[in-house]
Protein backbone atom coordinates (compact mmCIF):
# COMPACT_ATOMS: atom_id res chain seq x y z
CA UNK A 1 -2.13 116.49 227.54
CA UNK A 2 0.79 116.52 224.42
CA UNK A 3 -0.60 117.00 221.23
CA UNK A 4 0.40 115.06 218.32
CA UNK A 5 0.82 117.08 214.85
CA UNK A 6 1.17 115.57 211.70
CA UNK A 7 3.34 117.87 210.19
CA UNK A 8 4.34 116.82 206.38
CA UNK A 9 4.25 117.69 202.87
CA UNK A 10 1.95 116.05 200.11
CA UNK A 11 2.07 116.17 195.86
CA UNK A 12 -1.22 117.62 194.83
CA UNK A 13 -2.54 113.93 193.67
CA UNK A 14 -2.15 113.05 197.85
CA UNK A 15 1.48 111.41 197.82
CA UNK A 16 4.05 111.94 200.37
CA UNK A 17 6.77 110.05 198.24
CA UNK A 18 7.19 108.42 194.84
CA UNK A 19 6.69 104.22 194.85
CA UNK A 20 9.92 103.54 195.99
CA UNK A 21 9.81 106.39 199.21
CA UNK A 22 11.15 109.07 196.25
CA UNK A 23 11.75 112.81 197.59
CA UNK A 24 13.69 114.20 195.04
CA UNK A 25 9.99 116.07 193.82
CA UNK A 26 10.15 117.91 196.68
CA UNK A 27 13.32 118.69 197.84
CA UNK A 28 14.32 119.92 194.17
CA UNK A 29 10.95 122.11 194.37
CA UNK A 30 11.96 125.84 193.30
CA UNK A 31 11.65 127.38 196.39
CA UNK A 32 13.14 131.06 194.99
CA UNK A 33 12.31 133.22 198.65
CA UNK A 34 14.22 130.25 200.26
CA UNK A 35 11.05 129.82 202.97
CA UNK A 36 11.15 127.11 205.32
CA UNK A 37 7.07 126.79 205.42
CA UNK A 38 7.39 127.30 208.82
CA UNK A 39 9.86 124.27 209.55
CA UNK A 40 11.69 126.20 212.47
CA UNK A 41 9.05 127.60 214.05
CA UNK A 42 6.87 124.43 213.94
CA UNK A 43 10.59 122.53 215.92
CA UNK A 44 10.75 125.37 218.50
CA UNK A 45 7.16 123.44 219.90
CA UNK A 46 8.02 119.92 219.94
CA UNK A 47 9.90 117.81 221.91
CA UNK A 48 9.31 114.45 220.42
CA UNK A 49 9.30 112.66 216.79
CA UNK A 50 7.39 109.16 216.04
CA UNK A 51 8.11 107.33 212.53
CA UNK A 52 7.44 104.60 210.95
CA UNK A 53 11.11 102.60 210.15
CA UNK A 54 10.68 103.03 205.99
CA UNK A 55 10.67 106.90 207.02
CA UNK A 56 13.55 106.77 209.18
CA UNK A 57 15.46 105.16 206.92
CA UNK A 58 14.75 107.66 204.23
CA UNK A 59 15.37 110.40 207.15
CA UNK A 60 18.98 108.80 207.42
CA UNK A 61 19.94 109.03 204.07
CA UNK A 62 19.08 113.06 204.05
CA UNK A 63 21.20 114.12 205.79
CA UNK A 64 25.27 113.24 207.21
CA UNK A 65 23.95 113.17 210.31
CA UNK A 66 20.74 112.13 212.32
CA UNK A 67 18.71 115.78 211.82
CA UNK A 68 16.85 114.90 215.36
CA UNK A 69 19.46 114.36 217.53
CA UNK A 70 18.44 117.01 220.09
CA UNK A 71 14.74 115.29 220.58
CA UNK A 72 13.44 112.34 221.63
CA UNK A 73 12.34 110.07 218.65
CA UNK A 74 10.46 107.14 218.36
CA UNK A 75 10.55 104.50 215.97
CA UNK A 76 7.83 102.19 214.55
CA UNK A 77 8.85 98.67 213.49
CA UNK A 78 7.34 95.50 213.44
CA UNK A 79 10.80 93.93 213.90
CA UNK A 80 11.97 93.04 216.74
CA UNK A 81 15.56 92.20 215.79
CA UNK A 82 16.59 96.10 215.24
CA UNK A 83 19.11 96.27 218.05
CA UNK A 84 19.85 99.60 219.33
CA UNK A 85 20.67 102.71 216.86
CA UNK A 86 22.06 106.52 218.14
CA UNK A 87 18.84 108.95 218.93
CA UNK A 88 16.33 106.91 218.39
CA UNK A 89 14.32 104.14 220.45
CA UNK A 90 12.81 101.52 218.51
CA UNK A 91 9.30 100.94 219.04
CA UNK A 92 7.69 97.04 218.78
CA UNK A 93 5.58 96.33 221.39
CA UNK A 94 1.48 97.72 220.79
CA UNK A 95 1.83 101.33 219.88
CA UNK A 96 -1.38 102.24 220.47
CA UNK A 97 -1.14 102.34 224.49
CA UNK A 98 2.62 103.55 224.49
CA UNK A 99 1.09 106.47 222.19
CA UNK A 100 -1.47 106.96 225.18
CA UNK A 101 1.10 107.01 227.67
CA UNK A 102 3.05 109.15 225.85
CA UNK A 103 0.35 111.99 225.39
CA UNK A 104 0.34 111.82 229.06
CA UNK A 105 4.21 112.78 230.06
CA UNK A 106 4.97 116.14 230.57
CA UNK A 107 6.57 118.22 227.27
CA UNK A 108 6.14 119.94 224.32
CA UNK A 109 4.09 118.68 221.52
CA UNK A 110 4.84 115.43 219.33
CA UNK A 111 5.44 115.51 215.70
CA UNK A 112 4.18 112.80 213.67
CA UNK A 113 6.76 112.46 210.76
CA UNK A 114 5.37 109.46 209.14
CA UNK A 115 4.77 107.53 206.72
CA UNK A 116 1.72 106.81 205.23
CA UNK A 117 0.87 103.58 207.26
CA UNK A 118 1.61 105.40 210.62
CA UNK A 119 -0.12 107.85 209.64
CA UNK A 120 -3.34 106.13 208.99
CA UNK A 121 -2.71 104.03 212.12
CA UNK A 122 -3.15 107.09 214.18
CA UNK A 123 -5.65 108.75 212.11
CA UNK A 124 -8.04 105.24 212.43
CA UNK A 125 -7.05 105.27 216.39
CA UNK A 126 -7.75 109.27 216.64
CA UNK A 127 -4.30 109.95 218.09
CA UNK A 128 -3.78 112.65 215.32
CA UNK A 129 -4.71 116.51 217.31
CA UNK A 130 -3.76 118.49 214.19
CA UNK A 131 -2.32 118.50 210.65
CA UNK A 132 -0.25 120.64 209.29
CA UNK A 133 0.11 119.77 205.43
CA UNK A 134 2.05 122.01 202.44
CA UNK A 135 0.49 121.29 199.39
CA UNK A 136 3.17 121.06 196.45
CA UNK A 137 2.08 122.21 193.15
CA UNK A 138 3.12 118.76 191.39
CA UNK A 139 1.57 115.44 190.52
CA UNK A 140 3.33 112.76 191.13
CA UNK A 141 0.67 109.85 189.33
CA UNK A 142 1.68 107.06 192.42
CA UNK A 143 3.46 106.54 194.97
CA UNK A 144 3.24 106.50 199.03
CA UNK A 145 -0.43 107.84 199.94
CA UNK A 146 -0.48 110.38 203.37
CA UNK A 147 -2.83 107.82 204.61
CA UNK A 148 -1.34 104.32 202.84
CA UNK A 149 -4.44 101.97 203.41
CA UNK A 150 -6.70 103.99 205.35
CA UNK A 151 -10.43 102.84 204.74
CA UNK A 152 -12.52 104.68 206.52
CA UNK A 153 -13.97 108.44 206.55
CA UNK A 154 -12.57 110.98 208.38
CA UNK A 155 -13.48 114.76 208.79
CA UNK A 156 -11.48 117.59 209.50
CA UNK A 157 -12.05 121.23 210.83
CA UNK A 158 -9.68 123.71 208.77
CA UNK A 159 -8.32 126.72 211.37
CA UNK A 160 -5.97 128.03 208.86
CA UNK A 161 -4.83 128.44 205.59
CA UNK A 162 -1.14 130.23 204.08
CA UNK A 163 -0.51 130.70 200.29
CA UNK A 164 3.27 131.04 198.89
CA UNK A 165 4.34 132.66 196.15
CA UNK A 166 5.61 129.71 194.71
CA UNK A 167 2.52 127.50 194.57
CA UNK A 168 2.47 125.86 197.62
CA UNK A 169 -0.67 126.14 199.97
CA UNK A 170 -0.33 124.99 203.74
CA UNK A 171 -3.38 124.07 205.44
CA UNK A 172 -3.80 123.21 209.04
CA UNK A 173 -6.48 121.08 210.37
CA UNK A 174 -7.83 120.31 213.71
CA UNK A 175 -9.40 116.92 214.31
């Protein structure tokens, strides 16, 4: 079975974004040894993306170009008026048994971009295998929660921890 890895980065006050889906915080994050916190390595093991359609559209205005263009990616939306877009396959029909299926197909893993809705989606529906999160040194004080709206408990087993020299902390979590 495909495991799905939320893979992401969080302010030290639990924020993925500012209040209006903000990343300047972290892209503009002094980064002097010019690491990637493991960014290639973690894309040599999927296959697969899955986003909510707030991140995607944040993801589109990164780059020039789509950044995901060699994998399969999946987009959340409760619309069902979103047409057809390059790379991407909108998703509006109940996620949580095209998620199952999904785990099911052959491949590499699946990397759960995002955001904070999706991501507490999956976490309440136990569809999350592992998370991968890089602490940033910052506070942000609001903004888009990792889980947006999440209400219940949930427990995690760490397997690993990785200091930088610039602050950051990665942790990685198994469900």
């Amino acid at each position: 079975m495909r495991k799905i890895t939320l893979y992401t980065a969080m302010s030290l006050d639990g924020f993925v974004a500012g209040p209006q889906d903000e990343l300047n915080w972290l892209i503009q994050f002094p980064n002097p040894e010019q690491t990637d916190y493991g960014y290639a390595a973690f894309l040599e093991t999927i296959d697969t993306t899955l986003m909510g359609y707030r991140t995607y559209e944040v993801v589109l205005g990164l780059e020039e170009t789509f950044p995901y263009a060699n994998l399969t990616n999946y987009v959340f939306t409760r619309s069902t008026t979103r047409g057809e877009a390059p790379y991407v396959t909108f998703i509006t029909e109940d996620w949580l048994p095209f998620i199952q299926s999904l785990k099911q197909q052959p491949g590499k893993g699946i990397w759960l971009i995002g955001g904070g809705q999706l991501n507490a989606a999956f976490l309440q529906e136990k569809c999350i295998d592992e998370l991968i999160i890089h602490v940033m040194p910052v506070v942000l004080g609001s903004g888009i929660s990792l889980f947006q709206g999440l209400t219940e408990e949930h427990t995690f087993q760490l397997t690993r921890t990785k200091s930088y020299s610039n602050g950051v902390l990665e942790l990685r979590y198994q469900l």
